[in-house]
C-alpha atoms as a PDB file:
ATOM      1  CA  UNK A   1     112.851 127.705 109.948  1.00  0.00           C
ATOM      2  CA  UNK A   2     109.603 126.351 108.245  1.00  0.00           C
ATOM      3  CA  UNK A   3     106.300 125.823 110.473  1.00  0.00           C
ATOM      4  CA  UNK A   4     103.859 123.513 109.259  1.00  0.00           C
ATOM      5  CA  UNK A   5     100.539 123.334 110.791  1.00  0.00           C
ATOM      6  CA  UNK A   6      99.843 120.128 109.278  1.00  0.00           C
ATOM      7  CA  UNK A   7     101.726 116.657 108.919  1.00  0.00           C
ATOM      8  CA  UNK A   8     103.634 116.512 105.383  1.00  0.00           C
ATOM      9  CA  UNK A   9     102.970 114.098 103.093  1.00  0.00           C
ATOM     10  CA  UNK A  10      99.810 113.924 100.080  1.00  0.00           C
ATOM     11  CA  UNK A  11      96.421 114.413 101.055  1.00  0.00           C
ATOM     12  CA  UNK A  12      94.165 110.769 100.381  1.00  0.00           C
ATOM     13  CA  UNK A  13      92.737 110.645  97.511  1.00  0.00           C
ATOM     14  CA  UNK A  14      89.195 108.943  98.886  1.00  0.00           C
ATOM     15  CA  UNK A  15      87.537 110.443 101.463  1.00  0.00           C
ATOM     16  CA  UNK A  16      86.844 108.981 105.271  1.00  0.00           C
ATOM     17  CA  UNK A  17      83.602 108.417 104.724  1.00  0.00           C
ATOM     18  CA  UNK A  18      84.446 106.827 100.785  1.00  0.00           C
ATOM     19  CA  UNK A  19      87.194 104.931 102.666  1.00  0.00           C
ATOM     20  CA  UNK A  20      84.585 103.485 105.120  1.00  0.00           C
ATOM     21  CA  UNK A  21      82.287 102.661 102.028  1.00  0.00           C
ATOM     22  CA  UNK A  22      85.382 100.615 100.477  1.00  0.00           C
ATOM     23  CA  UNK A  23      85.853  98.831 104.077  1.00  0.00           C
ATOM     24  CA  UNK A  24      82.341  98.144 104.577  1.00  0.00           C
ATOM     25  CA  UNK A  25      81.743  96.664 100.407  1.00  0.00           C
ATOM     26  CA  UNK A  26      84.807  94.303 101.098  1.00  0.00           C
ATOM     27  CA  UNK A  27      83.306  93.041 104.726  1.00  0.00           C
ATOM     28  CA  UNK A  28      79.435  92.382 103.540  1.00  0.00           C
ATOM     29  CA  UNK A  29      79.432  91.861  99.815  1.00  0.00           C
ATOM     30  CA  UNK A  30      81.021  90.201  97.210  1.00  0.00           C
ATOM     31  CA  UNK A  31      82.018  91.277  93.476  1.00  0.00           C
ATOM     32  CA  UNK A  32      79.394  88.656  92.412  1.00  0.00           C
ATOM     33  CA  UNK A  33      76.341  89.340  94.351  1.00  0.00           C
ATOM     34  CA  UNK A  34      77.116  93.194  93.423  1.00  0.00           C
ATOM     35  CA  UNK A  35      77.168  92.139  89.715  1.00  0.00           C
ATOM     36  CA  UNK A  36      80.618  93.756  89.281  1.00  0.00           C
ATOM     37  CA  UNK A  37      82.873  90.237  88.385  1.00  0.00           C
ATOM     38  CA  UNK A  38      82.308  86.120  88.885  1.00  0.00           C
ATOM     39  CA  UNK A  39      84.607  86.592  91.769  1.00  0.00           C
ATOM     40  CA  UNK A  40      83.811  85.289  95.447  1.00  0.00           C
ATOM     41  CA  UNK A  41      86.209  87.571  97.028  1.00  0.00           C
ATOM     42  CA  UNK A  42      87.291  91.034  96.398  1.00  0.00           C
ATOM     43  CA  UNK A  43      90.777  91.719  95.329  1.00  0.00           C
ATOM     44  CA  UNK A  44      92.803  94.444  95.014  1.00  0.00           C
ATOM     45  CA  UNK A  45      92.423  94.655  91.470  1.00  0.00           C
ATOM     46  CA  UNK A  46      88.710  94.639  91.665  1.00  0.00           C
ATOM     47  CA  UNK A  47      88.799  97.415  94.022  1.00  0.00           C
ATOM     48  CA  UNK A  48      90.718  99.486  91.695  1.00  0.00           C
ATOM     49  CA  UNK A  49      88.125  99.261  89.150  1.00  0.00           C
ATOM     50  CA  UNK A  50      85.664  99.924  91.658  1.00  0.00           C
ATOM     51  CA  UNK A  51      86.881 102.815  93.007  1.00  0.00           C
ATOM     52  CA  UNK A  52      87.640 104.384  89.455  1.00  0.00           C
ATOM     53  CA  UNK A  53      83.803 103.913  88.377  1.00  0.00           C
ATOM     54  CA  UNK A  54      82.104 104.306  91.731  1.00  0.00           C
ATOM     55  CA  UNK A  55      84.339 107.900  92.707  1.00  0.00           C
ATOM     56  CA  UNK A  56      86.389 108.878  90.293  1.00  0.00           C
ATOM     57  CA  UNK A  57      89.464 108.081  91.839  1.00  0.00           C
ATOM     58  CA  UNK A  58      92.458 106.520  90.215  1.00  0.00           C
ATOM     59  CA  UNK A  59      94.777 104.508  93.582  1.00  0.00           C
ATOM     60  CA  UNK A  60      97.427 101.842  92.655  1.00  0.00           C
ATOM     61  CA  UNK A  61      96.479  98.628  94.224  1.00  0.00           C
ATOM     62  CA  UNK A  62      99.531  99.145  97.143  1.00  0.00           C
ATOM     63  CA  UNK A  63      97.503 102.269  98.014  1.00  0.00           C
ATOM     64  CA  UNK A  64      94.496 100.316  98.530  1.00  0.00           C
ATOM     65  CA  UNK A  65      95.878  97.191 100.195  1.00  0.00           C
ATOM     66  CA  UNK A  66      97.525 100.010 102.887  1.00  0.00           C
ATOM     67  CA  UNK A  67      93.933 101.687 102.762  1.00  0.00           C
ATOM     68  CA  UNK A  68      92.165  98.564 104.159  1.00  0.00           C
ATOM     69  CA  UNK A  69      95.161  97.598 106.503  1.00  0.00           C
ATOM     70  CA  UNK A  70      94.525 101.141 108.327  1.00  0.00           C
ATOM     71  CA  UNK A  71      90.955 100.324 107.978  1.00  0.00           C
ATOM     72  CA  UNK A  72      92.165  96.806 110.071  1.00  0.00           C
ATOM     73  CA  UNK A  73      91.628  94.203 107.297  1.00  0.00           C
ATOM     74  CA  UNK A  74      94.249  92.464 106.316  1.00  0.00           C
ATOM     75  CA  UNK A  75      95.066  89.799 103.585  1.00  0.00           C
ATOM     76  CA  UNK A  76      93.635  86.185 103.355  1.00  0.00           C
ATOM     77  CA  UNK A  77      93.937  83.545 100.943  1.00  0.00           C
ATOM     78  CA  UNK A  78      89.668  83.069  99.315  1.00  0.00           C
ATOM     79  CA  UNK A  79      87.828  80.314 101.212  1.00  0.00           C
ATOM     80  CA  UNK A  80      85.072  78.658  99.510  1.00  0.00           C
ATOM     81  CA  UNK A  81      82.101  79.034 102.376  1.00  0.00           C
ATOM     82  CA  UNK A  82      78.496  79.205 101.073  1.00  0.00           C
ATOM     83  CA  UNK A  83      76.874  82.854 101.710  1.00  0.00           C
ATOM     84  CA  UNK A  84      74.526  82.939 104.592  1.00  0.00           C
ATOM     85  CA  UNK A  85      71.469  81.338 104.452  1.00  0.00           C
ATOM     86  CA  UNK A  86      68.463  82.803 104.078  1.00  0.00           C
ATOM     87  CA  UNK A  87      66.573  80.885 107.596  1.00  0.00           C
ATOM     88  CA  UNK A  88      63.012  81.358 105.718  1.00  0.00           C
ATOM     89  CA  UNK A  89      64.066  79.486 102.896  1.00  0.00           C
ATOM     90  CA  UNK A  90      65.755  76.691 104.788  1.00  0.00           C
ATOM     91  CA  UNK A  91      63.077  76.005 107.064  1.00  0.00           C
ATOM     92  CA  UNK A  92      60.646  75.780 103.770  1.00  0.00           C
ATOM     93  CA  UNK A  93      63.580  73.479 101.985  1.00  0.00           C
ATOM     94  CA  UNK A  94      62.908  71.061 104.959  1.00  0.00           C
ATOM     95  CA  UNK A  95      59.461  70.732 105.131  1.00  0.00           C
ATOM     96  CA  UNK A  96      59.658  70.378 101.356  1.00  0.00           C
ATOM     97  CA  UNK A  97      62.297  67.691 102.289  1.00  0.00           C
ATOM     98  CA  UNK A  98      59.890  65.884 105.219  1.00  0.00           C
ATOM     99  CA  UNK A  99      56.976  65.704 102.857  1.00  0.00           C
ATOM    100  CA  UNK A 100      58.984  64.338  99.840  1.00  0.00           C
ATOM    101  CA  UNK A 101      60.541  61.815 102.272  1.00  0.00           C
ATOM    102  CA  UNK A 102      56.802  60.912 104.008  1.00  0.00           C
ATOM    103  CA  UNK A 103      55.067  60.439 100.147  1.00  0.00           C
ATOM    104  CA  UNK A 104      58.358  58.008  99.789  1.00  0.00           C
ATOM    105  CA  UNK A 105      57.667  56.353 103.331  1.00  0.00           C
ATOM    106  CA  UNK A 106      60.749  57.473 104.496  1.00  0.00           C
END
């Protein structure tokens, strides 16, 4: 009879910590702000690339749409919501906005 010490099946290709990276890229950035593609929203196919340049790694795109569902993402259909706001910015866009509207006697 055979004994394994260990579950069968391939060791991952990406690392916890690399697989926490990937999680982490897809939750607070986007391909655009990152430079990487025009995109809003990452996609599998992105992620491939991204992987390949940033680690080396080659993983089909079924490998890393399991990957993120272990990680507890799962698959959504793009939204178009504007990034968040930087609050400085705003509240200097509407004082700009109060003095244009007080030299118009708004």
């Amino acid at each position: 009879m055979l004994h394994r010490d260990f579950a069968p099946g391939r060791e991952p290709f990406l690392t916890e910590e690399q697989q926490e990276e990937i999680k982490q890229l897809v939750l607070t950035t986007t391909p655009a702000e990152l430079g990487w593609d025009v995109a809003s929203a990452w996609n599998t196919k992105l992620l491939q690339s991204y992987v390949a340049k940033q680690f080396g790694v080659s993983i089909s795109r079924e490998a890393l749409r399991k990957l993120l569902h272990r990680k507890g993402l799962s698959w959504t259909w793009p939204t178009y919501t504007l990034a968040k706001g930087d609050p400085d910015r705003q509240k200097n866009f509407e004082k700009q906005i109060d003095f244009i509207k007080k030299l118009n006697g708004s």
